[in-house]
N, C-alpha and C. Protein backbone atom coordinates (compact mmCIF):
# COMPACT_ATOMS: atom_id res chain seq x y z
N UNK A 1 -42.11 -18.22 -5.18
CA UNK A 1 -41.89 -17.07 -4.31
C UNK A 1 -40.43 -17.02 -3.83
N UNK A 2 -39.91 -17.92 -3.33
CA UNK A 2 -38.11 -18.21 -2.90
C UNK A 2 -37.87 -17.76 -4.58
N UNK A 3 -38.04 -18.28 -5.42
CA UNK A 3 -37.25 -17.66 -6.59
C UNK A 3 -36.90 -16.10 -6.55
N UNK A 4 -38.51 -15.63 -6.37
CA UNK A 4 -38.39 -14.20 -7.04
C UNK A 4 -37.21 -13.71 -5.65
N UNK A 5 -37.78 -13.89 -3.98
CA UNK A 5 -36.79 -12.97 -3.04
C UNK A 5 -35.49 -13.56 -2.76
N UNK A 6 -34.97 -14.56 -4.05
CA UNK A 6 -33.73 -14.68 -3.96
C UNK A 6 -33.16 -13.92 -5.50
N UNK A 7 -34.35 -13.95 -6.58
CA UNK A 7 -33.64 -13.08 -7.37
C UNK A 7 -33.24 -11.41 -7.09
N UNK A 8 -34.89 -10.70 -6.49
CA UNK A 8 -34.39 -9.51 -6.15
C UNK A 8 -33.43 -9.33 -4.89
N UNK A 9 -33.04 -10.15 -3.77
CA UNK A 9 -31.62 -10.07 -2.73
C UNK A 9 -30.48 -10.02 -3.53
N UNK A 10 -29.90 -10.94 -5.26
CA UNK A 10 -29.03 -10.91 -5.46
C UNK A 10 -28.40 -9.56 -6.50
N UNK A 11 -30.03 -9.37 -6.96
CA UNK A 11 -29.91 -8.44 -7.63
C UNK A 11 -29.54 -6.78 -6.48
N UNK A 12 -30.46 -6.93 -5.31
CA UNK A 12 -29.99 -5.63 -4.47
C UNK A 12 -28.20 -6.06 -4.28
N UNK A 13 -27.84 -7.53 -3.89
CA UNK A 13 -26.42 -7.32 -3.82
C UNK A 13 -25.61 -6.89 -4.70
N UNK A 14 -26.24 -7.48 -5.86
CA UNK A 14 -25.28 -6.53 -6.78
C UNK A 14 -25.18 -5.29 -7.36
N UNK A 15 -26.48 -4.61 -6.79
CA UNK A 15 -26.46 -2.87 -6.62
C UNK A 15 -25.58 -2.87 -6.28
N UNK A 16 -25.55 -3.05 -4.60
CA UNK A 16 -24.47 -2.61 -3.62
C UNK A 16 -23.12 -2.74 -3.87
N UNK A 17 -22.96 -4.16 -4.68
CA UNK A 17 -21.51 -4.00 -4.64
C UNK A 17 -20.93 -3.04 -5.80
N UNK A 18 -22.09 -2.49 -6.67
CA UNK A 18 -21.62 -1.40 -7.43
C UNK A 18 -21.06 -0.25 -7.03
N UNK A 19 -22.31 0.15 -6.37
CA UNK A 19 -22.52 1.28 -6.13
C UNK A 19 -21.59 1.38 -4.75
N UNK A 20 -21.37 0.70 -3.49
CA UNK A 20 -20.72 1.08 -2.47
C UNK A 20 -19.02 1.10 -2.66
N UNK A 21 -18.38 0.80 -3.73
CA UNK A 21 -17.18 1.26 -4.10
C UNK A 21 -16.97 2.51 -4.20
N UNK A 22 -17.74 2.78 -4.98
CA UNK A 22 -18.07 4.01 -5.69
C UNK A 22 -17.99 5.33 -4.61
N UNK A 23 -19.01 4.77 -3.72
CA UNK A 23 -19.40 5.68 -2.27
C UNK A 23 -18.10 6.02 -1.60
N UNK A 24 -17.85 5.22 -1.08
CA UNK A 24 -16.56 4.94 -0.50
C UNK A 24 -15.32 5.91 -1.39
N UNK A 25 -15.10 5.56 -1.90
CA UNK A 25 -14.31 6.16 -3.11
C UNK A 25 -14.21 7.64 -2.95
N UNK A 26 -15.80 8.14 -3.17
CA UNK A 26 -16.10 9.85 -3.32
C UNK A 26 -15.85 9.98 -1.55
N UNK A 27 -16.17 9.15 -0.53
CA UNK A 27 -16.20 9.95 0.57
C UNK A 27 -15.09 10.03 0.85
N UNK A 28 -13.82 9.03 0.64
CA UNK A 28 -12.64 9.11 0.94
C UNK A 28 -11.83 10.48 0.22
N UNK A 29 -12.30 10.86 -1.26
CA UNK A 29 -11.70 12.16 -1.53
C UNK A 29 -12.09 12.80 -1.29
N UNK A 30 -13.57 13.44 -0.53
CA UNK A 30 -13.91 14.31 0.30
C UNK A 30 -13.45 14.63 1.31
N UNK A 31 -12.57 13.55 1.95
CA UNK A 31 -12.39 13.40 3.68
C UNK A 31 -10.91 14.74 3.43
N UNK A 32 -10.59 14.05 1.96
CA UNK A 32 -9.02 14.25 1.77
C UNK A 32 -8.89 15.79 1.17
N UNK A 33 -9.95 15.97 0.07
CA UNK A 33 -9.92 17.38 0.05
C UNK A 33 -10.29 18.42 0.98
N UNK A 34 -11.28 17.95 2.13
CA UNK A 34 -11.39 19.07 3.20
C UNK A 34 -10.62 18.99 4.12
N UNK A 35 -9.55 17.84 4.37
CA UNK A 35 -8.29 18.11 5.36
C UNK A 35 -7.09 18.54 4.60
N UNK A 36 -7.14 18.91 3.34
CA UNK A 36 -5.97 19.62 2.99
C UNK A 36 -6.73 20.63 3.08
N UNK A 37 -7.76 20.93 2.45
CA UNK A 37 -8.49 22.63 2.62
C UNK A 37 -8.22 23.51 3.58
N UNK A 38 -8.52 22.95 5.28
CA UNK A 38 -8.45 23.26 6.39
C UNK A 38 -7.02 23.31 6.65
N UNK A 39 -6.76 22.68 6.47
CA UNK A 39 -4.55 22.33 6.47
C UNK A 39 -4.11 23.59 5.69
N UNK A 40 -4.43 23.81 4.51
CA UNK A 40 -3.96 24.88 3.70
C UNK A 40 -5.25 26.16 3.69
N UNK A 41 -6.11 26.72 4.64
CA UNK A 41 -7.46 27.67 4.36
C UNK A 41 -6.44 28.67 4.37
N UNK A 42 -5.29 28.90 5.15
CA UNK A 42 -4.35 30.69 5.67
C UNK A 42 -4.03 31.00 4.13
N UNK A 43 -3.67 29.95 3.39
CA UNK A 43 -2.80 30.38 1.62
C UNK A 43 -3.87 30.44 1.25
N UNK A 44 -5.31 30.03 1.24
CA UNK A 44 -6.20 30.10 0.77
C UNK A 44 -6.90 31.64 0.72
N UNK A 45 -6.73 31.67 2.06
CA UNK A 45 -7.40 32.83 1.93
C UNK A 45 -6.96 34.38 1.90
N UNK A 46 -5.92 34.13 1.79
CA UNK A 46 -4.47 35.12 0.99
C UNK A 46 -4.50 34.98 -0.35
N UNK A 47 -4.89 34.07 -0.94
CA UNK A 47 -4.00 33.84 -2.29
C UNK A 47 -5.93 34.40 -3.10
N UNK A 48 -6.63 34.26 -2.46
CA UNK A 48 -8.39 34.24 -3.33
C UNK A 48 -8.54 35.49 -3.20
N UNK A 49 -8.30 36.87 -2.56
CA UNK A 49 -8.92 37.88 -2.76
C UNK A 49 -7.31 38.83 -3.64
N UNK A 50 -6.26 38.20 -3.37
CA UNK A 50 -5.18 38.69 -4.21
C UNK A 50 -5.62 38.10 -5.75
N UNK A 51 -5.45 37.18 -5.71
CA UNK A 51 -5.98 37.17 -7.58
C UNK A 51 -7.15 37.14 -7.43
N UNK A 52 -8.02 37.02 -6.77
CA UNK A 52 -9.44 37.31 -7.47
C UNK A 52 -10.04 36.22 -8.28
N UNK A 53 -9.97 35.40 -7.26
CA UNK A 53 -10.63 34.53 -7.42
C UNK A 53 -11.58 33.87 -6.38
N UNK A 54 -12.52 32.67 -6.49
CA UNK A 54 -13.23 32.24 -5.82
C UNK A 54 -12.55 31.34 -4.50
N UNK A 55 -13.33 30.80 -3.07
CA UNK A 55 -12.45 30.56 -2.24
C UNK A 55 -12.24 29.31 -2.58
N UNK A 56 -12.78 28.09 -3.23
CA UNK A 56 -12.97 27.09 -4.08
C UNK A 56 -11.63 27.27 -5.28
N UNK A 57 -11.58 27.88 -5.82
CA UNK A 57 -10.57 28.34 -6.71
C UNK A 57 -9.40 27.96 -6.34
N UNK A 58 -9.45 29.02 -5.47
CA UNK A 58 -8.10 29.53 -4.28
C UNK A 58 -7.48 27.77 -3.88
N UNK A 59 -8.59 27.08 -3.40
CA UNK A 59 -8.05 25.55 -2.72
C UNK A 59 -7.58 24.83 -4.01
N UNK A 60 -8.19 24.81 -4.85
CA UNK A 60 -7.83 23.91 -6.09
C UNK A 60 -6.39 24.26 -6.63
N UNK A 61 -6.49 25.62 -6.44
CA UNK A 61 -4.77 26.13 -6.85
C UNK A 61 -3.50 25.65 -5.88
N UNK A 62 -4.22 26.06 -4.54
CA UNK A 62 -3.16 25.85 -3.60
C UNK A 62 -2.99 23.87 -3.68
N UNK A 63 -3.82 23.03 -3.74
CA UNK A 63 -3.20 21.84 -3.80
C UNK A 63 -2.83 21.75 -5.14
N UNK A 64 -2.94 21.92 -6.10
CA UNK A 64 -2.07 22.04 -7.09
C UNK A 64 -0.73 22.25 -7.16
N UNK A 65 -0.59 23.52 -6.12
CA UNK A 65 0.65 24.13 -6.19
C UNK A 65 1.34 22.84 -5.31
N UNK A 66 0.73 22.67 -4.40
CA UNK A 66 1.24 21.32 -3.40
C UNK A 66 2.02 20.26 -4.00
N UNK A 67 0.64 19.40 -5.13
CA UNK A 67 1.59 18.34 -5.67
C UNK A 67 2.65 18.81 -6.53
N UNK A 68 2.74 19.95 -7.76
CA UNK A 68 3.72 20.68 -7.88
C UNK A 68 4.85 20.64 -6.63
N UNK A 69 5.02 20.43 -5.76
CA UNK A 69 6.05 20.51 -4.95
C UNK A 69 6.62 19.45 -4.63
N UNK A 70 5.53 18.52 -4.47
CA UNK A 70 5.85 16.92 -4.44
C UNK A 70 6.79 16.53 -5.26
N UNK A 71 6.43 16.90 -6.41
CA UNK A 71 7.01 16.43 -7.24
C UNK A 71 8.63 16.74 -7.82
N UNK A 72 8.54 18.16 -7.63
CA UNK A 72 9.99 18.59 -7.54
C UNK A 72 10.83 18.30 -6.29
N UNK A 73 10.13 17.92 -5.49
CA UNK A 73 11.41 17.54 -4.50
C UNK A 73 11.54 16.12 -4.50
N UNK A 74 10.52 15.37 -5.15
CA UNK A 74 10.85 13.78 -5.39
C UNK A 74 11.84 13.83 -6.17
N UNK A 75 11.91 14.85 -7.41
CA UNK A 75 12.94 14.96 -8.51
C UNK A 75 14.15 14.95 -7.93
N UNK A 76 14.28 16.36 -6.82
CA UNK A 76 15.62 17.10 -6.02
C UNK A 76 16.09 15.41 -5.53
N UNK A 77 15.27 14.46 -4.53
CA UNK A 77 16.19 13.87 -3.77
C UNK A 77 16.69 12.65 -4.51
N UNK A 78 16.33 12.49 -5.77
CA UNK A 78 17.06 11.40 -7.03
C UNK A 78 18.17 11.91 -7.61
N UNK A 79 18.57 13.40 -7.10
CA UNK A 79 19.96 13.75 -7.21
C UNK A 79 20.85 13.42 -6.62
N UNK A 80 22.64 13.19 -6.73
CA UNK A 80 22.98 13.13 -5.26
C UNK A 80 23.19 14.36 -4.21
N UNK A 81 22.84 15.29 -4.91
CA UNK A 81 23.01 16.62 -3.76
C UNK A 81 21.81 16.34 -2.71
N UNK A 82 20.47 16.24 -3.90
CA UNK A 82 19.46 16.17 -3.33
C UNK A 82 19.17 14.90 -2.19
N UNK A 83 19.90 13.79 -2.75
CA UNK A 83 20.00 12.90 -1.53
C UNK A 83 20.72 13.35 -0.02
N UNK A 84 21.64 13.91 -0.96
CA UNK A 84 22.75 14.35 0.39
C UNK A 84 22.04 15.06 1.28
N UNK A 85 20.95 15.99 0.91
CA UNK A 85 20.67 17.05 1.73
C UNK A 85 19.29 16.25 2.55
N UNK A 86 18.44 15.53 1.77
CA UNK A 86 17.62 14.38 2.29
C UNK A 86 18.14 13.44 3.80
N UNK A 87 19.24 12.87 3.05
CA UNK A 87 19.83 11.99 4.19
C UNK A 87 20.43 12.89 5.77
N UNK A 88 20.58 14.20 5.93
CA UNK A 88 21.02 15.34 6.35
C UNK A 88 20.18 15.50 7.32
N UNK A 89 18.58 15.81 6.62
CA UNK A 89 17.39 16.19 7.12
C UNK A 89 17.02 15.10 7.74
N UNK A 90 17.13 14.17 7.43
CA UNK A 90 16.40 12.79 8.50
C UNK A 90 17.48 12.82 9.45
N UNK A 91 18.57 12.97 9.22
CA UNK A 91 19.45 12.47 10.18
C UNK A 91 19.07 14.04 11.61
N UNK A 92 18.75 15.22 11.43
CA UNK A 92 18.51 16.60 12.65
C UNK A 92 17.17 15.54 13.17
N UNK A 93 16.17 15.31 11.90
CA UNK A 93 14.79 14.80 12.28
C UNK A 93 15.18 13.44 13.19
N UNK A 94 15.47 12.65 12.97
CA UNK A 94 15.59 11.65 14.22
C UNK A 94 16.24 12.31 15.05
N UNK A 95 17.16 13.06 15.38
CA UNK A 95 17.16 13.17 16.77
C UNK A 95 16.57 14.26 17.18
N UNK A 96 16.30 15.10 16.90
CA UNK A 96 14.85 16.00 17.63
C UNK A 96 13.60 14.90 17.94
N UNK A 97 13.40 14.14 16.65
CA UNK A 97 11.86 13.43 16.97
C UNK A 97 12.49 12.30 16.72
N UNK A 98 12.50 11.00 17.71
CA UNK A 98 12.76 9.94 17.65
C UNK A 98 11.10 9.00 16.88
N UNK A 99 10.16 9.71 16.83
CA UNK A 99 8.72 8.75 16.30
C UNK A 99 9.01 8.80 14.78
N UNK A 100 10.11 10.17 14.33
CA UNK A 100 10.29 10.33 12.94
C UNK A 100 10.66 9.23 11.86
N UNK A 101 11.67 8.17 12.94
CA UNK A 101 12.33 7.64 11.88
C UNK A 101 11.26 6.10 11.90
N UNK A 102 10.54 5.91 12.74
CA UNK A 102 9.58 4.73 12.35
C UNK A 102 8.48 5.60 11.56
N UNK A 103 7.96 6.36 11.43
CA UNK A 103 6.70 6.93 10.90
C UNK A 103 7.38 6.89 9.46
N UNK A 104 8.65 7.48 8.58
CA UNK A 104 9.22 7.32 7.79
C UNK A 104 9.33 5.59 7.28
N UNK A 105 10.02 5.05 7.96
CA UNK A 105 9.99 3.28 7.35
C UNK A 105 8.68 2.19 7.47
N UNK A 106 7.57 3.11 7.84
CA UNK A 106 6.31 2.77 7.69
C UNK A 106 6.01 3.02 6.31
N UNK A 107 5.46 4.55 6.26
CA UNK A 107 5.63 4.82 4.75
C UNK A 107 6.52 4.16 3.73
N UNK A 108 7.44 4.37 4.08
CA UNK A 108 8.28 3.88 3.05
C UNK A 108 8.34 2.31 2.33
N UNK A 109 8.11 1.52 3.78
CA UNK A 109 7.57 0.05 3.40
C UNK A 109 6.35 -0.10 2.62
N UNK A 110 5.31 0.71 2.70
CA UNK A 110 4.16 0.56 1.98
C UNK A 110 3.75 1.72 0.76
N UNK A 111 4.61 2.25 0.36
CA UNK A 111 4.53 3.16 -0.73
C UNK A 111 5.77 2.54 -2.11
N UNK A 112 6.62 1.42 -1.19
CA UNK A 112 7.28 0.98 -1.86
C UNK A 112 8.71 2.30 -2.08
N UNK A 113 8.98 2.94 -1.02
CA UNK A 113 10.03 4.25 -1.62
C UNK A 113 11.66 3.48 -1.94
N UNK A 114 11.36 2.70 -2.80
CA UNK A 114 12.99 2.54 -3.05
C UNK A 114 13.76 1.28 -2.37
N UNK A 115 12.99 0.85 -1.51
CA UNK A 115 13.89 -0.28 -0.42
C UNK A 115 13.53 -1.50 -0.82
N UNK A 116 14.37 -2.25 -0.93
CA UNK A 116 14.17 -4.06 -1.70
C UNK A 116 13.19 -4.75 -0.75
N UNK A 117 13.02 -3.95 0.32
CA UNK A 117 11.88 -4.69 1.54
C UNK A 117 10.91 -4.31 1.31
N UNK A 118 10.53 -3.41 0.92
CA UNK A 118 9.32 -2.74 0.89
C UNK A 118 8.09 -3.57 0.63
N UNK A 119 7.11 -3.84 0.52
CA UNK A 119 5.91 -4.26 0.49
C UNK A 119 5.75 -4.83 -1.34
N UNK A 120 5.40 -3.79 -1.98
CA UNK A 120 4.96 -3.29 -3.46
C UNK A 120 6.09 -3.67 -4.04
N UNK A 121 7.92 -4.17 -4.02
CA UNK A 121 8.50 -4.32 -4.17
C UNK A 121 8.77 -5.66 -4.27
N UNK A 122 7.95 -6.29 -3.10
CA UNK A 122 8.40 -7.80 -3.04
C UNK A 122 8.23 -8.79 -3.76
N UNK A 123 8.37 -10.39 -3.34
CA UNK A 123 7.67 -11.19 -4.29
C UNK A 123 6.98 -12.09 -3.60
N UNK A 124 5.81 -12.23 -4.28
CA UNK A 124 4.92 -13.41 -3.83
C UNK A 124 5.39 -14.58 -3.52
N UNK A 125 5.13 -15.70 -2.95
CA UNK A 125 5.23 -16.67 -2.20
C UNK A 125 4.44 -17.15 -1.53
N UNK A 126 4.36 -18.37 -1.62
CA UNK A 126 3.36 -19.87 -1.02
C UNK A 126 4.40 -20.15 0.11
N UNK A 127 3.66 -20.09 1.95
CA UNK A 127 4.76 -20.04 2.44
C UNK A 127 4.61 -21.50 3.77
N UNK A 128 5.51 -22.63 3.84
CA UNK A 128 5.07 -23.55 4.31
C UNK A 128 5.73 -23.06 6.70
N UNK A 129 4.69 -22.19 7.37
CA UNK A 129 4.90 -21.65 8.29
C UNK A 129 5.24 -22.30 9.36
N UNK A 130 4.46 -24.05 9.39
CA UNK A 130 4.64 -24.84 9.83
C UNK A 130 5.54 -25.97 10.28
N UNK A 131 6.78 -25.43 8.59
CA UNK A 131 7.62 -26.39 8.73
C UNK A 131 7.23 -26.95 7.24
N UNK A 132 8.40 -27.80 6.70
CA UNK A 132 8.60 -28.10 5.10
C UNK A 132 7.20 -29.46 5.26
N UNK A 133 7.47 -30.06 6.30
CA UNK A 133 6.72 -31.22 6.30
C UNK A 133 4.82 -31.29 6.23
N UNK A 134 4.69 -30.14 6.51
CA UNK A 134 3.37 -29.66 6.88
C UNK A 134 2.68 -29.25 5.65
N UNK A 135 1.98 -29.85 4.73
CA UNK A 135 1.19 -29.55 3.55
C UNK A 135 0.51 -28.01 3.74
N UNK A 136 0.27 -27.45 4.58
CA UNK A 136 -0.63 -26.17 4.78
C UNK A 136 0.40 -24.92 4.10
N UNK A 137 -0.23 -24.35 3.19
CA UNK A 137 0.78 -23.21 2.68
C UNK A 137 -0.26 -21.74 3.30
N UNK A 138 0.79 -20.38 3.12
CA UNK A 138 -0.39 -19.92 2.91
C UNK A 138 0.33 -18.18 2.12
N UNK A 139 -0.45 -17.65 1.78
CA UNK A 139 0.45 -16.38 1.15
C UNK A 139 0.82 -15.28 1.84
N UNK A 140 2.05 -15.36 1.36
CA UNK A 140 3.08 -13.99 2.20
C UNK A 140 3.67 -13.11 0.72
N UNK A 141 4.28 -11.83 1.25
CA UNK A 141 5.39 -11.14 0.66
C UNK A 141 6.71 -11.29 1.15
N UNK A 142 7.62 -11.39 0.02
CA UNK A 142 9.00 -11.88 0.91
C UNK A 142 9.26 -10.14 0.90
N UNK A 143 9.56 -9.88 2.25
CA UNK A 143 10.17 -8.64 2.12
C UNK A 143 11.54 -8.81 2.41
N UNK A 144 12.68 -9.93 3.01
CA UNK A 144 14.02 -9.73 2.80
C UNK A 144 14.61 -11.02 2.55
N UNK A 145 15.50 -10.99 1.56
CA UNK A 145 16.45 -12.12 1.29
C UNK A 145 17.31 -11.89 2.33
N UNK A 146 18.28 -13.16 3.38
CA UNK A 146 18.88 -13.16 3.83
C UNK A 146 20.28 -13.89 3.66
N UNK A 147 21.62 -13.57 4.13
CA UNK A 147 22.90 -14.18 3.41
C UNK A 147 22.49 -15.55 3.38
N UNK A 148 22.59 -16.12 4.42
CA UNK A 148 22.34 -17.88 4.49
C UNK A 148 20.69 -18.10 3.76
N UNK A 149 20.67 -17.76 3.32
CA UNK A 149 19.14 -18.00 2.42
C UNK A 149 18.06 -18.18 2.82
N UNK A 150 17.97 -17.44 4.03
CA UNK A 150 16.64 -17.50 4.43
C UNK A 150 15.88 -16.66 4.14
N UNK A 151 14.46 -16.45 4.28
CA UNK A 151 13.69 -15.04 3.85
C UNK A 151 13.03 -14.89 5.27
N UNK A 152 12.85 -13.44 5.36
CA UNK A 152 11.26 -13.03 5.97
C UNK A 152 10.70 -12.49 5.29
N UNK A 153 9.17 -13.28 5.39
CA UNK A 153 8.10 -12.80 4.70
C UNK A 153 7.19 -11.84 5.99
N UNK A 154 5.92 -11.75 5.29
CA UNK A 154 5.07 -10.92 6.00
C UNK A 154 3.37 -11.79 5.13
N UNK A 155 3.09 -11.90 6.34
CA UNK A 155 1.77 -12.83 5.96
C UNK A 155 0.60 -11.73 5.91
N UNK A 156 -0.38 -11.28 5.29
CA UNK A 156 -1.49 -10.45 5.33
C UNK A 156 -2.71 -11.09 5.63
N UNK A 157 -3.21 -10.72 6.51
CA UNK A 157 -4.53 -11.36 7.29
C UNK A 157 -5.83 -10.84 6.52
N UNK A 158 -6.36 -11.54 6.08
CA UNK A 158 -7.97 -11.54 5.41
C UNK A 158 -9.25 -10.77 6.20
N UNK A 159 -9.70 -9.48 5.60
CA UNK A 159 -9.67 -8.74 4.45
C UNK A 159 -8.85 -7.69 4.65
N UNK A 160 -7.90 -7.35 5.82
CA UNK A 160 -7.56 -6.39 5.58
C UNK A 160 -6.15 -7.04 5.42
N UNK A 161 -5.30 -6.58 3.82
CA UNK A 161 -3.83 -7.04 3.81
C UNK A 161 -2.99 -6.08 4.51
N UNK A 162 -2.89 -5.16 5.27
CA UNK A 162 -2.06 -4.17 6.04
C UNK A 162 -1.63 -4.17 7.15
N UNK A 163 -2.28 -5.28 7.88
CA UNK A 163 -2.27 -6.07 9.06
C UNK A 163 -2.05 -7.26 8.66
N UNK A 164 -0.67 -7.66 9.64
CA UNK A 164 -0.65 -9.53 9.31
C UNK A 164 0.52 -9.30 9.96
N UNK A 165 1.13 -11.08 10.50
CA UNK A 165 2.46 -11.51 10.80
C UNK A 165 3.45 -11.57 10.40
N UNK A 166 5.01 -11.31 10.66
CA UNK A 166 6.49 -11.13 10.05
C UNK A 166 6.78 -12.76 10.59
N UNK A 167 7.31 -13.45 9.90
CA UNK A 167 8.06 -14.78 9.84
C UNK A 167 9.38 -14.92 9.25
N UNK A 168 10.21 -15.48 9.66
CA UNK A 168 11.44 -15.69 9.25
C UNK A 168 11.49 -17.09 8.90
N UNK A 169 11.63 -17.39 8.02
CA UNK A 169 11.58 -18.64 7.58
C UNK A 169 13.07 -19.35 6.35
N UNK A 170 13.41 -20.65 6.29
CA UNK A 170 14.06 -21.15 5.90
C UNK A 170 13.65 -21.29 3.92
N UNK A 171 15.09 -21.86 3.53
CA UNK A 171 14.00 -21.46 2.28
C UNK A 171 13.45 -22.47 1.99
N UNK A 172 13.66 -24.19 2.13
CA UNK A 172 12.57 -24.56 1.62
C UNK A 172 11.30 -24.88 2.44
N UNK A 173 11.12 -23.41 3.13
CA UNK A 173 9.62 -23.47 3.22
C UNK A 173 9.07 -22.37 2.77
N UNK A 174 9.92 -21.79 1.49
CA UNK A 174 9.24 -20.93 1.11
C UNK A 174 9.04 -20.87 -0.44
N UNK A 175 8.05 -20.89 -1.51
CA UNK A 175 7.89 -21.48 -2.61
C UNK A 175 7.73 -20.02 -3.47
N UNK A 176 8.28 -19.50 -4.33
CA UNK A 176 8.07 -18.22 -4.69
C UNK A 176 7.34 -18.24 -6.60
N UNK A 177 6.89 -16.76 -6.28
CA UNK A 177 5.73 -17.20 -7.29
C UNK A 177 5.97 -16.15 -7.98
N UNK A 178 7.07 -15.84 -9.05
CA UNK A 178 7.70 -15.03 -9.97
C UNK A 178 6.54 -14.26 -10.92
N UNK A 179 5.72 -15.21 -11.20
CA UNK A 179 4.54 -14.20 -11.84
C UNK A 179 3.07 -13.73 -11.35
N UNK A 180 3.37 -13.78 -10.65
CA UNK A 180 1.94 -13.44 -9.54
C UNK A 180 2.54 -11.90 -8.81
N UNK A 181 1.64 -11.07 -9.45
CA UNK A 181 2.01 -9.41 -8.85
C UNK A 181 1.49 -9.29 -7.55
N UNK A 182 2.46 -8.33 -6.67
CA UNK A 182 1.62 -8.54 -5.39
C UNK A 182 0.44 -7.56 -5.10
N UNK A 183 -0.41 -6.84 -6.09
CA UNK A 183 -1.61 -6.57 -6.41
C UNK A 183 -2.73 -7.38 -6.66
N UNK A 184 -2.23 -8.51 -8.10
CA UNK A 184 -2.99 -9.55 -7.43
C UNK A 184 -3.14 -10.80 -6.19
N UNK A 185 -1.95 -10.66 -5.67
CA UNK A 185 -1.95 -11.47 -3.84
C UNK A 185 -2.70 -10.91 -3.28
N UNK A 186 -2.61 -9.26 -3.24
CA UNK A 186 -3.42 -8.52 -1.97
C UNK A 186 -5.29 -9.04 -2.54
N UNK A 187 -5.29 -8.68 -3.85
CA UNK A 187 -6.95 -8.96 -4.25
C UNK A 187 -7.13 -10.29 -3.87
N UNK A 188 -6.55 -11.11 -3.40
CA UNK A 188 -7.29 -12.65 -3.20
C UNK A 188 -7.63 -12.52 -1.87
N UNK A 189 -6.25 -11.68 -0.93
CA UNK A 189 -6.57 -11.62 0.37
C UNK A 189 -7.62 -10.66 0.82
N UNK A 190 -8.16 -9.81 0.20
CA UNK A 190 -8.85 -9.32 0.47
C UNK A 190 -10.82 -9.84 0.09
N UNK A 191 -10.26 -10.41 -0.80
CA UNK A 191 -11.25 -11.50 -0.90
C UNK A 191 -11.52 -12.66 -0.31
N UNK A 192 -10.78 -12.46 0.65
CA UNK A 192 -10.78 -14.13 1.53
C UNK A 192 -10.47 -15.11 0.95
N UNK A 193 -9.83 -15.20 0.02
CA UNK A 193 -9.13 -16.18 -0.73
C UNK A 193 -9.82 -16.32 -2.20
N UNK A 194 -10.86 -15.79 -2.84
CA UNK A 194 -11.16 -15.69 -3.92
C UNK A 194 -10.52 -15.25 -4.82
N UNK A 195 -10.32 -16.18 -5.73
CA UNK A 195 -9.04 -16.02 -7.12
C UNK A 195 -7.66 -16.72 -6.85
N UNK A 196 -7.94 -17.26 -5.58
CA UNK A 196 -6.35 -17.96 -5.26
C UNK A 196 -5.69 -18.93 -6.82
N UNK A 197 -7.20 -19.30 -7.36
CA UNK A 197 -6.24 -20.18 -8.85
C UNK A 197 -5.37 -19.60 -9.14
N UNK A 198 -5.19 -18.09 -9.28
CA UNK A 198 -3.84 -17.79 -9.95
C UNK A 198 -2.73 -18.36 -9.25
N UNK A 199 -2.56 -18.18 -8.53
CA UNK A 199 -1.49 -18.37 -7.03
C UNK A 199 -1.02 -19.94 -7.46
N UNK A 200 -2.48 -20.65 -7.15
CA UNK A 200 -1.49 -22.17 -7.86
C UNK A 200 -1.82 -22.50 -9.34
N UNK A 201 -1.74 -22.04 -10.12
CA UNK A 201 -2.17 -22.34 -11.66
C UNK A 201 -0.74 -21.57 -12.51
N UNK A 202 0.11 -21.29 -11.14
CA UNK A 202 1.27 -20.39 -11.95
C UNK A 202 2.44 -21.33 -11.37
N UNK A 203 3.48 -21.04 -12.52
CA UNK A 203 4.89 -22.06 -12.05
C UNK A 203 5.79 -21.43 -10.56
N UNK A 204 5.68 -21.83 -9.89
CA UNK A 204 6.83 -22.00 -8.71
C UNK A 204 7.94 -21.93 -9.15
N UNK A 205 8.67 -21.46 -8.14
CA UNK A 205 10.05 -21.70 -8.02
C UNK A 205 10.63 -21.85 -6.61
N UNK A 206 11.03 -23.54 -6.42
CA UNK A 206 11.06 -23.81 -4.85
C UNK A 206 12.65 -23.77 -4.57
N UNK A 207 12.88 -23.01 -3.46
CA UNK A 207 14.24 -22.66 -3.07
C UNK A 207 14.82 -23.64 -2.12
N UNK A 208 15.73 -24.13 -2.26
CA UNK A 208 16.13 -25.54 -1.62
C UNK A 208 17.29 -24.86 -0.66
């Protein structure tokens, strides 16, 4: 009897862990297509009885037209005009809105936009927090090299990697891990440490 209601518990767990990705997944692009919907309903509902189309239609076009825009102005500011006029616009935007220019280097740290600090940019590392002497490592992103060779990393707290501690640390307490992507760092941390073999089953490189 323990056999069978431990076979069907593992078997319901592993429904769940199918299927609740999945869930998650669809509700999160639901959340996202009805707050652009509502964000964009005024073009919507201008643009659906002018062409003649459905109001469903109408939304699918208008975010269309959206990332269409994204995209050409990602193009524009890899120009240097387009930078010029970029760097221009942040510079009126911080001082009208001073929340502008942290809400910007938020994003920007975690979308990876271009900055050697950035998150998605960095490199993995085994990081000794304690001090060189202290066997306890644990995983960070280096987000900055510093002149005298120190780094700060950023430690990600288990399961959520988006939250965690900034450390400044010396370098040899910091062991860097050249082939370890920080996609797979975040999947261990989010696993509570499941899959860490990669992490040590890969060559180091210890900075003295």
């Amino acid at each position: 009897m323990k056999r069978i209601k431990s076979f069907i518990w593992l078997t319901l767990l592993g429904g769940v862990a199918v299927v609740l990705p999945l869930c998650i997944l669809l509700l999160v692009a639901h959340w996202f297509y009805t707050l652009l919907s509502d964000f964009l309903a005024p073009v919507s509902a201008w643009l659906g009885p002018y062409v003649g189309v459905s109001a469903t239609a109408a939304d699918v076009a208008v975010i269309a037209g959206l990332l269409v825009c994204f995209c050409l102005i990602g193009l524009l500011v890899k120009t240097g005009v387009g930078a010029w006029i970029h760097r221009l616009f942040e510079g009126v935007l911080t001082r009208v809105a001073p929340g502008y220019k942290t809400i910007s280097d938020v994003v920007g740290q975690f979308l990876g936009g271009g900055s050697t600090s950035s998150l998605l940019s960095g490199e993995v590392a085994l990081a000794r927090i304690y001090g060189p002497e202290v066997p306890a490592t644990v995983t960070v992103i280096v987000t900055a090299k510093h002149a005298n060779g120190d780094y700060s990393v950023f430690m990600p707290t288990a399961p959520i990697p988006t939250s965690g501690v900034v450390y400044h640390l010396p370098a040899n307490c910091v062991q860097l891990l050249p082939h370890v992507s920080v996609e797979s760092a975040m999947r261990t941390i989010i696993a509570c440490g499941a899959g860490s073999q990669a992490l040590f089953d890969t060559p180091v490189a210890t900075k003295q």
